[in-house]
C-alpha atoms as a PDB file:
ATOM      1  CA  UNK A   1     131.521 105.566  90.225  1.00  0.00           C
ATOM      2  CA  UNK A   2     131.442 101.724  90.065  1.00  0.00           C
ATOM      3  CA  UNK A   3     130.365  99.708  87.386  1.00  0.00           C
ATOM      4  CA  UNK A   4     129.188  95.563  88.529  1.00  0.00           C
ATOM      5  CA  UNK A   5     128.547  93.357  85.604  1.00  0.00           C
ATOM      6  CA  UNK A   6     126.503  90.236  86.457  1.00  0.00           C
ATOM      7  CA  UNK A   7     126.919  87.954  83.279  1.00  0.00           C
ATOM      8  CA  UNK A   8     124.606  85.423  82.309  1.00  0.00           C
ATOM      9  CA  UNK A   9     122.277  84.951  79.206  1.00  0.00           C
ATOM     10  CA  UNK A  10     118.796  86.437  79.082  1.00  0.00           C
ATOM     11  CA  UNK A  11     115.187  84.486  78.912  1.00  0.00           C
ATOM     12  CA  UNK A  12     113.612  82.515  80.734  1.00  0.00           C
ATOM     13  CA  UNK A  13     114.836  79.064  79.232  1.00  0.00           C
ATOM     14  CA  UNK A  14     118.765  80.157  80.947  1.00  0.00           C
ATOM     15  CA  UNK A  15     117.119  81.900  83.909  1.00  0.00           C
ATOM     16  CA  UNK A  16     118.293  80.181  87.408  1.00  0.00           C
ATOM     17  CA  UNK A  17     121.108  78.075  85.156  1.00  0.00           C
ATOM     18  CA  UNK A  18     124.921  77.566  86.501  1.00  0.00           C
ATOM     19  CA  UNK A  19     125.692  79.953  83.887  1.00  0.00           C
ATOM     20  CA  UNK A  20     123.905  82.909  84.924  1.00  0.00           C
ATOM     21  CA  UNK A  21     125.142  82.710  88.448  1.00  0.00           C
ATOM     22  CA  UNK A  22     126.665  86.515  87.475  1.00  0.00           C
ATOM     23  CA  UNK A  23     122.585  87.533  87.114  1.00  0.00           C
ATOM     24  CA  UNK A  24     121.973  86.112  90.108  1.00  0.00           C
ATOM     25  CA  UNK A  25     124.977  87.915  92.261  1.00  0.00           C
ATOM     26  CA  UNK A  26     123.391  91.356  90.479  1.00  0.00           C
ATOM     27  CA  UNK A  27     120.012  90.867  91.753  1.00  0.00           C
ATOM     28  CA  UNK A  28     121.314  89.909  95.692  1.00  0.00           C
ATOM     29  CA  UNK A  29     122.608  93.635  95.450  1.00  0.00           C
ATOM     30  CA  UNK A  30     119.602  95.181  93.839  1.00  0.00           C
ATOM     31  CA  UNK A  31     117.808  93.569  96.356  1.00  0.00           C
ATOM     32  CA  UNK A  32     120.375  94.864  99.247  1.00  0.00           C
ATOM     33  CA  UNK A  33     120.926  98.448  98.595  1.00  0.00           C
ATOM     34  CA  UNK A  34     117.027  99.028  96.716  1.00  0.00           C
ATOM     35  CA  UNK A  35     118.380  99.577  93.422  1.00  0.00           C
ATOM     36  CA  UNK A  36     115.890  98.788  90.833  1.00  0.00           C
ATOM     37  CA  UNK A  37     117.057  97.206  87.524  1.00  0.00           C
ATOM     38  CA  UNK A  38     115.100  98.544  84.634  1.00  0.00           C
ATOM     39  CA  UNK A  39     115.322  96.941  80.401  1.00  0.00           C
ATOM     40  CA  UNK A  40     116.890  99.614  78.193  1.00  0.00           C
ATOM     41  CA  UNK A  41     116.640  99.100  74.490  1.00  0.00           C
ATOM     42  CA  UNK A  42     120.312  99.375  74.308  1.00  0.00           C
ATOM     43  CA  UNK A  43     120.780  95.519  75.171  1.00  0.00           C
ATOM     44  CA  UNK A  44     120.741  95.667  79.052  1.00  0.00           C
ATOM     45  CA  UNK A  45     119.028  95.820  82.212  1.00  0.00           C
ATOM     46  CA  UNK A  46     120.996  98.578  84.500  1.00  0.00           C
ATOM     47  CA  UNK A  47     119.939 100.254  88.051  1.00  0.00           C
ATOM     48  CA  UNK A  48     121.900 103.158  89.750  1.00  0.00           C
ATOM     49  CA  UNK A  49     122.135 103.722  93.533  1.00  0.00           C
ATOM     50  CA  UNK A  50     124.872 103.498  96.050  1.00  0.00           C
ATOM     51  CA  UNK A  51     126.989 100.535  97.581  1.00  0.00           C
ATOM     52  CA  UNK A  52     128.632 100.982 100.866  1.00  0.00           C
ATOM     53  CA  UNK A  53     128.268 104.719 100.506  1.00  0.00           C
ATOM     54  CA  UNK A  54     129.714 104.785  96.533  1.00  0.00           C
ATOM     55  CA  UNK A  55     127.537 105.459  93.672  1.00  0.00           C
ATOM     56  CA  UNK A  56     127.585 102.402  91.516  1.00  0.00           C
ATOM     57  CA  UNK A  57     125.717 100.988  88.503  1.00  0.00           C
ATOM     58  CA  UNK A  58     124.477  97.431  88.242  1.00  0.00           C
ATOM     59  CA  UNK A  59     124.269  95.567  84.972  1.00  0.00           C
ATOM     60  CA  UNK A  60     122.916  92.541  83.470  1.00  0.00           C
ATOM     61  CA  UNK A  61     123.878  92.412  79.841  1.00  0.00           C
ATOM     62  CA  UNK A  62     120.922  91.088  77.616  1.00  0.00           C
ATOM     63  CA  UNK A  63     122.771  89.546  74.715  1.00  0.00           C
ATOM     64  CA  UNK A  64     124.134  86.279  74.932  1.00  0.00           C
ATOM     65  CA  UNK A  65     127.392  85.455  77.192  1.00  0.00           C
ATOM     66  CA  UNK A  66     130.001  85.622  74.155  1.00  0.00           C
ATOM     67  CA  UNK A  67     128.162  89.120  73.433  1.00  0.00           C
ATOM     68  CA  UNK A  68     128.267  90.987  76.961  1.00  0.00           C
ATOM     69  CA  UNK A  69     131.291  92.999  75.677  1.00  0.00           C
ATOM     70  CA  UNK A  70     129.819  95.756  73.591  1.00  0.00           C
ATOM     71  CA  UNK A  71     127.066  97.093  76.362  1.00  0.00           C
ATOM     72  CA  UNK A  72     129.687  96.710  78.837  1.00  0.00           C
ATOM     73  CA  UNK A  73     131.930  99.131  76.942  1.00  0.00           C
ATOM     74  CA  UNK A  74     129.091 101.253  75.858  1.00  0.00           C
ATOM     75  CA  UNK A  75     128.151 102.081  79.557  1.00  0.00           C
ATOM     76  CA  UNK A  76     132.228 102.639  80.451  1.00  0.00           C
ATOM     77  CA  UNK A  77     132.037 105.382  77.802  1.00  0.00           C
ATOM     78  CA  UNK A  78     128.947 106.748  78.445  1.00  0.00           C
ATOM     79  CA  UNK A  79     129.275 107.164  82.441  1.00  0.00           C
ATOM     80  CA  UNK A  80     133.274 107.692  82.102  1.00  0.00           C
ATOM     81  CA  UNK A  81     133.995 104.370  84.060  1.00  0.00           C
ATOM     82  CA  UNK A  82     137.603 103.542  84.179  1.00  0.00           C
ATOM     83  CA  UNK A  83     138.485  99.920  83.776  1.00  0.00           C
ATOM     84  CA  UNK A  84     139.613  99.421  87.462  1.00  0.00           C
ATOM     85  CA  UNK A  85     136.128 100.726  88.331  1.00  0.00           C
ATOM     86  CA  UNK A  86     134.810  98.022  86.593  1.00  0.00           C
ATOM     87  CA  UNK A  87     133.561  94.460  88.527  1.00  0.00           C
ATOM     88  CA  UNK A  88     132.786  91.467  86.958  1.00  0.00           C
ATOM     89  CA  UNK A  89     130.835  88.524  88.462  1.00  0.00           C
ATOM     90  CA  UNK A  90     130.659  85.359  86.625  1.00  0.00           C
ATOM     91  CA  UNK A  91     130.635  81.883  86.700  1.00  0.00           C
ATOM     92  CA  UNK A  92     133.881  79.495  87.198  1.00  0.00           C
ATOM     93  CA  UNK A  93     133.945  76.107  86.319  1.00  0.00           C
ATOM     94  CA  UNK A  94     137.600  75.580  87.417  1.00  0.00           C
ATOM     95  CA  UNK A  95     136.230  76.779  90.946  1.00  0.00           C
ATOM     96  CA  UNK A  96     134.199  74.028  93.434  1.00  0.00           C
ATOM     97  CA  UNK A  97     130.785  75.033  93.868  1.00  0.00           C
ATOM     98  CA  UNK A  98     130.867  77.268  96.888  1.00  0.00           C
ATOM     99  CA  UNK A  99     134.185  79.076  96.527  1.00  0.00           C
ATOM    100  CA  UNK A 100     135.059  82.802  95.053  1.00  0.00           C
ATOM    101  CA  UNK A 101     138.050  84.006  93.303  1.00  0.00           C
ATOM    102  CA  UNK A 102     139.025  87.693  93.237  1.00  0.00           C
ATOM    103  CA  UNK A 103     141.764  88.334  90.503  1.00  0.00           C
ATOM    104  CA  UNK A 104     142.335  92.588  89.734  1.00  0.00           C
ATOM    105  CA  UNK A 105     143.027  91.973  86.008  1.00  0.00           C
ATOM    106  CA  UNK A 106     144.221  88.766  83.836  1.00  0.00           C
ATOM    107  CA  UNK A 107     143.277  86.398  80.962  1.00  0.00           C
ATOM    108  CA  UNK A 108     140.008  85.593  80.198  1.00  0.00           C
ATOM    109  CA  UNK A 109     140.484  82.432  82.022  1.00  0.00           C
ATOM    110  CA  UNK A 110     138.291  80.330  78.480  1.00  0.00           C
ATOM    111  CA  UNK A 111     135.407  82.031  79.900  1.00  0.00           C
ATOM    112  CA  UNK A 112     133.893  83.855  76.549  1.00  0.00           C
ATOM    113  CA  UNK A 113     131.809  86.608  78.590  1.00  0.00           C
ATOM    114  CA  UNK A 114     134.807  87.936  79.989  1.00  0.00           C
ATOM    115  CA  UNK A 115     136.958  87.389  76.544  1.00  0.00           C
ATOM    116  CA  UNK A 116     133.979  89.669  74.781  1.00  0.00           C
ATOM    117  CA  UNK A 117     134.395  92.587  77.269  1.00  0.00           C
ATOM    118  CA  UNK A 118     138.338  92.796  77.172  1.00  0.00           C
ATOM    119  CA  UNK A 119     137.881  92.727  73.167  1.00  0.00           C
ATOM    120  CA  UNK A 120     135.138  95.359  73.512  1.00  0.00           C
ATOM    121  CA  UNK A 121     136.855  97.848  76.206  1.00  0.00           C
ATOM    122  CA  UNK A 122     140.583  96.840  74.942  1.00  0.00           C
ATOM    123  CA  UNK A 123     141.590  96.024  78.537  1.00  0.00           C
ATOM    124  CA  UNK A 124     142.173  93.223  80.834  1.00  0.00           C
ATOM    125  CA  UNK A 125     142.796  95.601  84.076  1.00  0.00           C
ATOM    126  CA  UNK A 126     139.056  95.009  85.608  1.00  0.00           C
ATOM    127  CA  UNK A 127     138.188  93.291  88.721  1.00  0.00           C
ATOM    128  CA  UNK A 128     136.998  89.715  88.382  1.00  0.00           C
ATOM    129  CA  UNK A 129     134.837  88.133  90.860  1.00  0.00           C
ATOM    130  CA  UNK A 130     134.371  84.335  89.991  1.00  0.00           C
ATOM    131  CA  UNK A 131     131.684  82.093  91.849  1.00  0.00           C
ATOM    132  CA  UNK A 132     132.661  78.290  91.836  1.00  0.00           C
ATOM    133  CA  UNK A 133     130.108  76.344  89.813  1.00  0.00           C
ATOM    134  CA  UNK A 134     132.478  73.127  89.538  1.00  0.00           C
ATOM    135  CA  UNK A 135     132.194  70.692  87.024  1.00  0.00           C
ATOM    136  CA  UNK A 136     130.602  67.403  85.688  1.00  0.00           C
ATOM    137  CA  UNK A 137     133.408  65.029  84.152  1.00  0.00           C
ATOM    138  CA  UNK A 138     129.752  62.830  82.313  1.00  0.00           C
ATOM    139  CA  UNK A 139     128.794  66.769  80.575  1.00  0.00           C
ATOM    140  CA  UNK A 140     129.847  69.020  78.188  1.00  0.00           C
ATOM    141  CA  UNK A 141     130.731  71.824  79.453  1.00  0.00           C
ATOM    142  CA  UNK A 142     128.382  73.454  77.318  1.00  0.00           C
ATOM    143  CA  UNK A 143     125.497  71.528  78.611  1.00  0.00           C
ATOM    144  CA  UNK A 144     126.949  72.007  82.060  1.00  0.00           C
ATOM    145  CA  UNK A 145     126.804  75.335  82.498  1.00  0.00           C
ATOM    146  CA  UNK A 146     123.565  75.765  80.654  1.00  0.00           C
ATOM    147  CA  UNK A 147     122.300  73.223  83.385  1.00  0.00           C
ATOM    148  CA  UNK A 148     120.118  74.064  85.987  1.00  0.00           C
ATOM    149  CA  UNK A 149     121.556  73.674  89.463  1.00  0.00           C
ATOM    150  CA  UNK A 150     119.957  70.648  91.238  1.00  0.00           C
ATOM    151  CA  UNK A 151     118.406  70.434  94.650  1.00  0.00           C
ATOM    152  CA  UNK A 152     121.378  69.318  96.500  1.00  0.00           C
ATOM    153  CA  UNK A 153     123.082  71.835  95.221  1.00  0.00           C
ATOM    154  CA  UNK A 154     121.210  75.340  96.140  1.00  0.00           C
ATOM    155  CA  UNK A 155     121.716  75.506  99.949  1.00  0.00           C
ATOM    156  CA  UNK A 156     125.422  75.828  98.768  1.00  0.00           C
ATOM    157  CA  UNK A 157     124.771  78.004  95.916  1.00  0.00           C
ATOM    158  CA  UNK A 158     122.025  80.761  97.931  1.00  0.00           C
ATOM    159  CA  UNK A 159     125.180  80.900 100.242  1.00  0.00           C
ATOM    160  CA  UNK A 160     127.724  81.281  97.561  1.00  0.00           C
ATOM    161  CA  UNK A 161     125.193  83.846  95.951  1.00  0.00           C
ATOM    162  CA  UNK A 162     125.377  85.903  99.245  1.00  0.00           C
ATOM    163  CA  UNK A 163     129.200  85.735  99.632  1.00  0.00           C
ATOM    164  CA  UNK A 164     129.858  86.988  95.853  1.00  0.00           C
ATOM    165  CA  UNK A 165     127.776  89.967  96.768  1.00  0.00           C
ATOM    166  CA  UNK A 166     129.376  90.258 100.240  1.00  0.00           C
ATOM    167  CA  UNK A 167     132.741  90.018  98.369  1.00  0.00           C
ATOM    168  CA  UNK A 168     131.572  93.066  96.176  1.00  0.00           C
ATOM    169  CA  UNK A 169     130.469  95.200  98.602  1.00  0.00           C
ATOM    170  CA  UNK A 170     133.630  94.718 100.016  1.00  0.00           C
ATOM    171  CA  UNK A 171     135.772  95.741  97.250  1.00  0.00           C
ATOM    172  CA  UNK A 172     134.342  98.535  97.094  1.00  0.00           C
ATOM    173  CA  UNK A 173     134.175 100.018 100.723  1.00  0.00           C
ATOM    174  CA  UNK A 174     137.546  98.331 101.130  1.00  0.00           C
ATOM    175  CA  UNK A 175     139.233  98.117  98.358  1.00  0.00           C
ATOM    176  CA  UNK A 176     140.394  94.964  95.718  1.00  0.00           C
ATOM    177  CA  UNK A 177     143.306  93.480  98.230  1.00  0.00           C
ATOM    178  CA  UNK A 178     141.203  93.756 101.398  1.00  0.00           C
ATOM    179  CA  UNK A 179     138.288  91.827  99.406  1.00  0.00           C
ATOM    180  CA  UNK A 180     141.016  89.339  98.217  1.00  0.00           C
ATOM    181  CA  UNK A 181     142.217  88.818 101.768  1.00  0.00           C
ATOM    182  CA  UNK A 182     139.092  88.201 102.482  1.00  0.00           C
ATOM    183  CA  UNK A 183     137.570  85.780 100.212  1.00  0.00           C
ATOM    184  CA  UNK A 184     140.301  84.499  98.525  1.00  0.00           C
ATOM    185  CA  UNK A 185     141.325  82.034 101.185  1.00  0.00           C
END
């Protein structure tokens, strides 16, 4: 079983923002393989079908970014997911718009999504895929990645959208150094 964490922050006001980039990777799938993403009151939106022939879970987390640890964990325990079962899409700002990083396990990287789930499941050996959203030297980073992406920008991104998902379905048909082969370079 696979668990694939889209992060992002709920409501409309973040909706389509660089920072929910994760949300967006999440619904690509759900739209791929038919899985339907339904609200439970537990603090998430989750849908359960299969991915290149493996049962899988998707997840958006409904509590803020810095919060996403504690449903993430929840689900791990209730559905007996093992950490390197676990996959991770979120935003990079250290990454130009358009590329993907694939890292098995590692530091949070500053990125405080990713810092709440290894404080929540007490592990940093989880797949990471990161989607490029750049940066803007004139922003906060805060304001940034709270920004929504501009014109120019979503040809790129729609693409970028596609290849994070494409990278996920490929780690799990293929495995985590195939996909890294892959869509590392």
């Amino acid at each position: 079983m696979w668990l694939v964490v889209g992060l992002g922050n709920p409501g409309r006001r973040y909706a389509r923002t660089r920072h929910n980039i994760g949300f967006m990777v999440v619904e690509e799938l759900a739209g791929r393989y038919h899985i339907e993403l339904a609200h439970r009151r537990e603090g998430y939106k989750i849908g359960r079908g299969s991915i290149e022939g493996q049962r899988a879970f998707l997840v958006e987390p409904l509590l803020f970014m810095n919060m996403s640890g504690p449903p993430v964990h929840r689900i791990c325990r209730k559905y007996d997911i093992p950490p390197e079962n676990l996959i991770i899409v979120h935003d990079d700002l250290d990454l130009e718009p358009g590329r993907l990083r694939i890292r098995k396990s590692g530091s949070s990287g500053g990125h405080r999504g990713v810092e709440s789930i290894i404080q929540s499941i007490g592990s940093r050996e989880f797949i990471r895929v990161k989607v490029g959203i750049g940066r803007d030297p004139s922003m906060t980073a805060e304001d940034y990645v709270l920004g929504k992406f501009t014109k120019a920008e979503m040809a790129l991104i729609k693409e970028s959208i596609a290849r994070a998902a494409d990278a996920v379905s490929c780690l799990i048909a293929e495995g985590v150094e195939k996909a890294m082969n892959r869509f590392n370079a």
